[in-house]
C-alpha atoms as a PDB file:
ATOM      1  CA  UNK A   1      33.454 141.610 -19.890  1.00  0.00           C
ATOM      2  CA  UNK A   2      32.525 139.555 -16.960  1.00  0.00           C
ATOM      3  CA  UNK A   3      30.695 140.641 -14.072  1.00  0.00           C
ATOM      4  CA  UNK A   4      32.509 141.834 -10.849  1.00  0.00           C
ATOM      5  CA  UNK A   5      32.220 139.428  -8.067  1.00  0.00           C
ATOM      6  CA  UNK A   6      29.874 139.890  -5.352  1.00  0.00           C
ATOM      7  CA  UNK A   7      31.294 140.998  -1.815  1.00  0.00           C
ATOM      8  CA  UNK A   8      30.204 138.536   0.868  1.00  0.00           C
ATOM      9  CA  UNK A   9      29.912 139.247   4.141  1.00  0.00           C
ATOM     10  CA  UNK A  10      27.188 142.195   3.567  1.00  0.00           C
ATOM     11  CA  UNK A  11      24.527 142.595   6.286  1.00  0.00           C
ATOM     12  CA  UNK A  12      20.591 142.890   5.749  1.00  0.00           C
ATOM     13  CA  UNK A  13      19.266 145.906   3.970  1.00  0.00           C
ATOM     14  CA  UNK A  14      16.403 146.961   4.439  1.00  0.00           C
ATOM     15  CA  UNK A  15      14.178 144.835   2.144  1.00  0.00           C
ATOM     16  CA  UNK A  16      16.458 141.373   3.513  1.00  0.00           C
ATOM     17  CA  UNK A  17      13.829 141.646   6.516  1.00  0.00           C
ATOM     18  CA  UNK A  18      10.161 140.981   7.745  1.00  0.00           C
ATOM     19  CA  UNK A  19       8.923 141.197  10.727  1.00  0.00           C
ATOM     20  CA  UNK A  20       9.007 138.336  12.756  1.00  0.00           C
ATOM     21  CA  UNK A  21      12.320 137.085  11.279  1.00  0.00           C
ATOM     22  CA  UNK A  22      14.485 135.646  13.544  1.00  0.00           C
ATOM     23  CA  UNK A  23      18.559 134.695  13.444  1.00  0.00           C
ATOM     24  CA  UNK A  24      21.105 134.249  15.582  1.00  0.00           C
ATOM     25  CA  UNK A  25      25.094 134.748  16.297  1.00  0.00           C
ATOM     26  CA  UNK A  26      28.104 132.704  16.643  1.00  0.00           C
ATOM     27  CA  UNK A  27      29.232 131.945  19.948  1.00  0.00           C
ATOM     28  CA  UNK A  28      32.032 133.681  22.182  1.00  0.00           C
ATOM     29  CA  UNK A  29      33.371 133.030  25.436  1.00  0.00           C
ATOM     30  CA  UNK A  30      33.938 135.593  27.928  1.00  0.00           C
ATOM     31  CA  UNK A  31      37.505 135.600  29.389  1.00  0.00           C
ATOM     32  CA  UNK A  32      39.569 137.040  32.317  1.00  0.00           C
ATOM     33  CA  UNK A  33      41.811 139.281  30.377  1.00  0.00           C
ATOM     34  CA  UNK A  34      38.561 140.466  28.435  1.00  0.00           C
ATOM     35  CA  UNK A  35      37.073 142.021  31.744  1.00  0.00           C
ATOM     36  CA  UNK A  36      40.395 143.183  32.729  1.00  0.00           C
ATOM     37  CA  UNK A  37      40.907 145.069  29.020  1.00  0.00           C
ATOM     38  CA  UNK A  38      36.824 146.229  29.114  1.00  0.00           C
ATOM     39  CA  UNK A  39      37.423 147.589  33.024  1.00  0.00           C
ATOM     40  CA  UNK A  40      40.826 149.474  31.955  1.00  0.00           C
ATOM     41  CA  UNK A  41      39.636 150.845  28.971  1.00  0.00           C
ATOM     42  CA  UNK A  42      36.492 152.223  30.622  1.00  0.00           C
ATOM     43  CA  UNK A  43      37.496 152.450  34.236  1.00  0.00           C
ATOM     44  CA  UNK A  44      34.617 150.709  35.722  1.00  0.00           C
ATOM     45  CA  UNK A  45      36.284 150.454  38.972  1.00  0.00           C
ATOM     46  CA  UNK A  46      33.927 148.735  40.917  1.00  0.00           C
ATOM     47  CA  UNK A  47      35.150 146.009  43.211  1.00  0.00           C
ATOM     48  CA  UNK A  48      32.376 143.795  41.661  1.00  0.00           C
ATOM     49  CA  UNK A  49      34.474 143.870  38.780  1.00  0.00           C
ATOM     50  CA  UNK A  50      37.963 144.618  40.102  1.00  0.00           C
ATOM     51  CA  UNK A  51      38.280 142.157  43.182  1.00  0.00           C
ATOM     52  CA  UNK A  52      39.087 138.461  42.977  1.00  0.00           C
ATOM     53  CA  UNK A  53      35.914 136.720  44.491  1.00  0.00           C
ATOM     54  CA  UNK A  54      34.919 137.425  47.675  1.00  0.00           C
ATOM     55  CA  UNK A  55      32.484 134.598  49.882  1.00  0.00           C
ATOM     56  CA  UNK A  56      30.827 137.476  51.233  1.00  0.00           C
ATOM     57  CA  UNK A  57      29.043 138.317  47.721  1.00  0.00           C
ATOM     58  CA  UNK A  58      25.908 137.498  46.438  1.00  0.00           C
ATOM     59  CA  UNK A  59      27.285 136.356  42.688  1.00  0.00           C
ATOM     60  CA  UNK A  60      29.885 133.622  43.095  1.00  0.00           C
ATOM     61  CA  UNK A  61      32.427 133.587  40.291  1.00  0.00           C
ATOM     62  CA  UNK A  62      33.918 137.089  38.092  1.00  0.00           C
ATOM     63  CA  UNK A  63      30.893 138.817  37.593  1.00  0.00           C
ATOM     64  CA  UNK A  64      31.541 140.513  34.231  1.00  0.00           C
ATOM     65  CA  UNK A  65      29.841 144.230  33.680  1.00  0.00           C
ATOM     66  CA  UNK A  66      26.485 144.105  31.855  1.00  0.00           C
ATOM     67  CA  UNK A  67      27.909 147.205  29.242  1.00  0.00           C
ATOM     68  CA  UNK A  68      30.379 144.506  28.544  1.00  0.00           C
ATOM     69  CA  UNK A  69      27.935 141.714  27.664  1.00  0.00           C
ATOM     70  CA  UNK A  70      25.966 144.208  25.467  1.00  0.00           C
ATOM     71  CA  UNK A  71      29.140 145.360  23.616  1.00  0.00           C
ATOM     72  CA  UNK A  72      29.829 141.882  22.896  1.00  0.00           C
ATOM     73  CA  UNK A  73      26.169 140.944  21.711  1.00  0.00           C
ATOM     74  CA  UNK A  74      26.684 143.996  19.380  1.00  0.00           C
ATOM     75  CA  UNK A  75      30.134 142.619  18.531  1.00  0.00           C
ATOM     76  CA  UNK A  76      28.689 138.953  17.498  1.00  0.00           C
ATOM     77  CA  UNK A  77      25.688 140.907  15.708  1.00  0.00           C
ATOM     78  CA  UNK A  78      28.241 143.609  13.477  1.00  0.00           C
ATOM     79  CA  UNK A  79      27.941 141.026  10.433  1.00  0.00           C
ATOM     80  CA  UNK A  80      24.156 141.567   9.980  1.00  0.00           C
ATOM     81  CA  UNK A  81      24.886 144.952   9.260  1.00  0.00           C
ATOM     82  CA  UNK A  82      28.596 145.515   8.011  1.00  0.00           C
ATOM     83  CA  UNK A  83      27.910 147.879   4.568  1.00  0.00           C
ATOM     84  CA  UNK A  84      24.491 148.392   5.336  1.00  0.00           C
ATOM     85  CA  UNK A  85      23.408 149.694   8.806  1.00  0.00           C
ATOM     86  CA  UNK A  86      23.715 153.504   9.121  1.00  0.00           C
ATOM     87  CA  UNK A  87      22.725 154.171  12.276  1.00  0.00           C
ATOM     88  CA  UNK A  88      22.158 152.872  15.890  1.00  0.00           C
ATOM     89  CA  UNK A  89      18.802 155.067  16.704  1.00  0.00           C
ATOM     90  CA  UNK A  90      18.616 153.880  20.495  1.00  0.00           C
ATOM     91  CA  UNK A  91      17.644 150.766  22.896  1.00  0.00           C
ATOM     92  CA  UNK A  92      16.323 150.063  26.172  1.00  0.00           C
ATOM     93  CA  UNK A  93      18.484 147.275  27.939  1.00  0.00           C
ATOM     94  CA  UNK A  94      17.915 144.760  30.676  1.00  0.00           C
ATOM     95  CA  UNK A  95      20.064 143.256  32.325  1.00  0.00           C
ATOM     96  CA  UNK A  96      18.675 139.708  33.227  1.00  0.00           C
ATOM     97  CA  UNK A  97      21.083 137.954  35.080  1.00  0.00           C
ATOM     98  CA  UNK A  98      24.290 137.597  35.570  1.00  0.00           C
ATOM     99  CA  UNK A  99      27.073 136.670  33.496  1.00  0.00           C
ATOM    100  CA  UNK A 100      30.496 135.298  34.829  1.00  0.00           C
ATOM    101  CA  UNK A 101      34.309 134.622  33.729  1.00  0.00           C
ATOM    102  CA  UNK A 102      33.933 131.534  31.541  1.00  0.00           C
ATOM    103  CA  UNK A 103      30.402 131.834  30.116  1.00  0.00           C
ATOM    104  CA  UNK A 104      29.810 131.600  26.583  1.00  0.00           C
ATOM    105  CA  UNK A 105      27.173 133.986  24.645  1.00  0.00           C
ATOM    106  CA  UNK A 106      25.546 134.458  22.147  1.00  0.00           C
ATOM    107  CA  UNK A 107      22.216 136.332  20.633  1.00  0.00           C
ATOM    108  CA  UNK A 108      18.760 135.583  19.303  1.00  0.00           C
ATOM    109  CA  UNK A 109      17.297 138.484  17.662  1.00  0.00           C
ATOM    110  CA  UNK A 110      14.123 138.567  16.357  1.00  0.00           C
ATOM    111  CA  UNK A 111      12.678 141.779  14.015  1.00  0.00           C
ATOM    112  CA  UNK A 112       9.883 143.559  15.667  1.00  0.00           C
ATOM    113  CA  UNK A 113       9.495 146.601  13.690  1.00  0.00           C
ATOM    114  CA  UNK A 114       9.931 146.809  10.189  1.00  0.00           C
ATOM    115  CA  UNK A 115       9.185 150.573   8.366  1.00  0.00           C
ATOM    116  CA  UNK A 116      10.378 152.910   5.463  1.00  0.00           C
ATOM    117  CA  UNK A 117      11.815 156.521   6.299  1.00  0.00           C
ATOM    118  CA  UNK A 118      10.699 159.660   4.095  1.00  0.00           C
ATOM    119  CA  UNK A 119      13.492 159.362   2.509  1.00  0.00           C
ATOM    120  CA  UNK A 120      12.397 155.951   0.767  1.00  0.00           C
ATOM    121  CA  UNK A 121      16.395 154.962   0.230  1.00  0.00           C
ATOM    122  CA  UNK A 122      16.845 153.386   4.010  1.00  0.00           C
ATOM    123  CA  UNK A 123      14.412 151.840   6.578  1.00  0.00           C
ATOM    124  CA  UNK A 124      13.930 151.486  10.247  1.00  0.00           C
ATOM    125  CA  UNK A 125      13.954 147.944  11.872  1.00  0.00           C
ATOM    126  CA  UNK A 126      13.818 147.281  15.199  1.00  0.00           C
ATOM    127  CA  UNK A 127      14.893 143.906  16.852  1.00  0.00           C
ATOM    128  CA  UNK A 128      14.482 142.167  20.294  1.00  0.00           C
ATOM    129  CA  UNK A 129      17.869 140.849  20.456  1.00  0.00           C
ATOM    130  CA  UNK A 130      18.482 138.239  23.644  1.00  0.00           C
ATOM    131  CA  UNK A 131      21.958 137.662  25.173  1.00  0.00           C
ATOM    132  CA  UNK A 132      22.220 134.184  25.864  1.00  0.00           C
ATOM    133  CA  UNK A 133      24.921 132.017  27.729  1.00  0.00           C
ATOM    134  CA  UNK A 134      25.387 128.505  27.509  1.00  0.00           C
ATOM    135  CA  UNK A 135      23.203 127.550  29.997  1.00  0.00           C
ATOM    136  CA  UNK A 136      20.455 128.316  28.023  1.00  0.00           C
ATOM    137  CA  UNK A 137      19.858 131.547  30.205  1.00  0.00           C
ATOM    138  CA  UNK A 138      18.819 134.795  29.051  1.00  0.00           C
ATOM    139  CA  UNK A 139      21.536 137.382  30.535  1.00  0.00           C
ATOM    140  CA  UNK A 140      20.271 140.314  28.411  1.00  0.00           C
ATOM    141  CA  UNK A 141      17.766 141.397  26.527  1.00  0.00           C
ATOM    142  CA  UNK A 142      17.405 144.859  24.229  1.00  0.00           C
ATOM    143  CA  UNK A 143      15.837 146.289  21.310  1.00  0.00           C
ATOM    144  CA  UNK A 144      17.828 148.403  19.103  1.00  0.00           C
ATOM    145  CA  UNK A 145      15.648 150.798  16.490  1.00  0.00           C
ATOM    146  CA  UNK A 146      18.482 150.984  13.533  1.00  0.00           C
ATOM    147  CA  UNK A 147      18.259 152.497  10.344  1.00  0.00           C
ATOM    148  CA  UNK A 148      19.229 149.971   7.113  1.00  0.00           C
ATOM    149  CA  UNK A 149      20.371 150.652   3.716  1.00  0.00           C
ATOM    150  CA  UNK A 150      17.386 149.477   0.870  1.00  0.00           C
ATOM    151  CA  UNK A 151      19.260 147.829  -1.997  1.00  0.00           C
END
């Protein structure tokens, strides 16, 4: 009998890691209708947001709202831990500049803490994970503690 196939597209367990390991995502553009989906969906009303640019403000261009930047960096990250992350354990998150309409992300992450639980079946790993458009600018920055799978 031969042996089942493996399943690709599996995120890191546990073990997969070091600190010090770095990666990063695929790309993705933010668009128009994105912003106007994210600002229905969540009702983030603010004008900032809502308004078609105004000369008056001090970020030219659609400024798009920083929870929607983060949900996207954890959007481009979900296949470093489809099947094997069990939880998100928490994060402090910077905003570092601005993004607009138009820009293009994606993230750097780099492991930072690297631990086994009491339970010796999973681990905790925290990462610095970096937003970054195409300018080469760093729009975010946060550090999600998560707890992985072991193999």
């Amino acid at each position: 009998m031969s042996e089942a196939p493996q399943v690709v597209g599996r995120g890191f367990c546990f073990e997969d890691l070091r600190v010090g390991y770095r990666f990063r995502t695929h790309r993705r553009s933010i668009t128009e209708s994105d912003v106007a989906a994210f600002v229905n969906l969540t009702w983030l009303t603010e004008e900032l947001f809502t308004v078609a640019d105004d000369a008056a403000r001090a970020i030219k261009g659609r400024a798009v709202p920083g929870a929607l930047v983060y949900s996207f960096a954890e959007g481009l990250l979900l296949p470093t831990m489809q099947d094997t992350g069990l939880a998100f354990l928490g994060a402090s998150i910077d905003v570092k500049a601005p993004t607009l309409v138009g820009d293009t992300i994606h993230v750097e992450s780099e492991v930072t803490e690297h631990r086994l639980t009491s339970k010796r079946d999973r681990g905790l790993v925290r990462f610095l994970n970096k937003g970054i458009n195409q300018r080469n600018q760093i729009v975010l920055e946060y550090n999600p503690l998560r707890l992985l799978k072991r193999k």
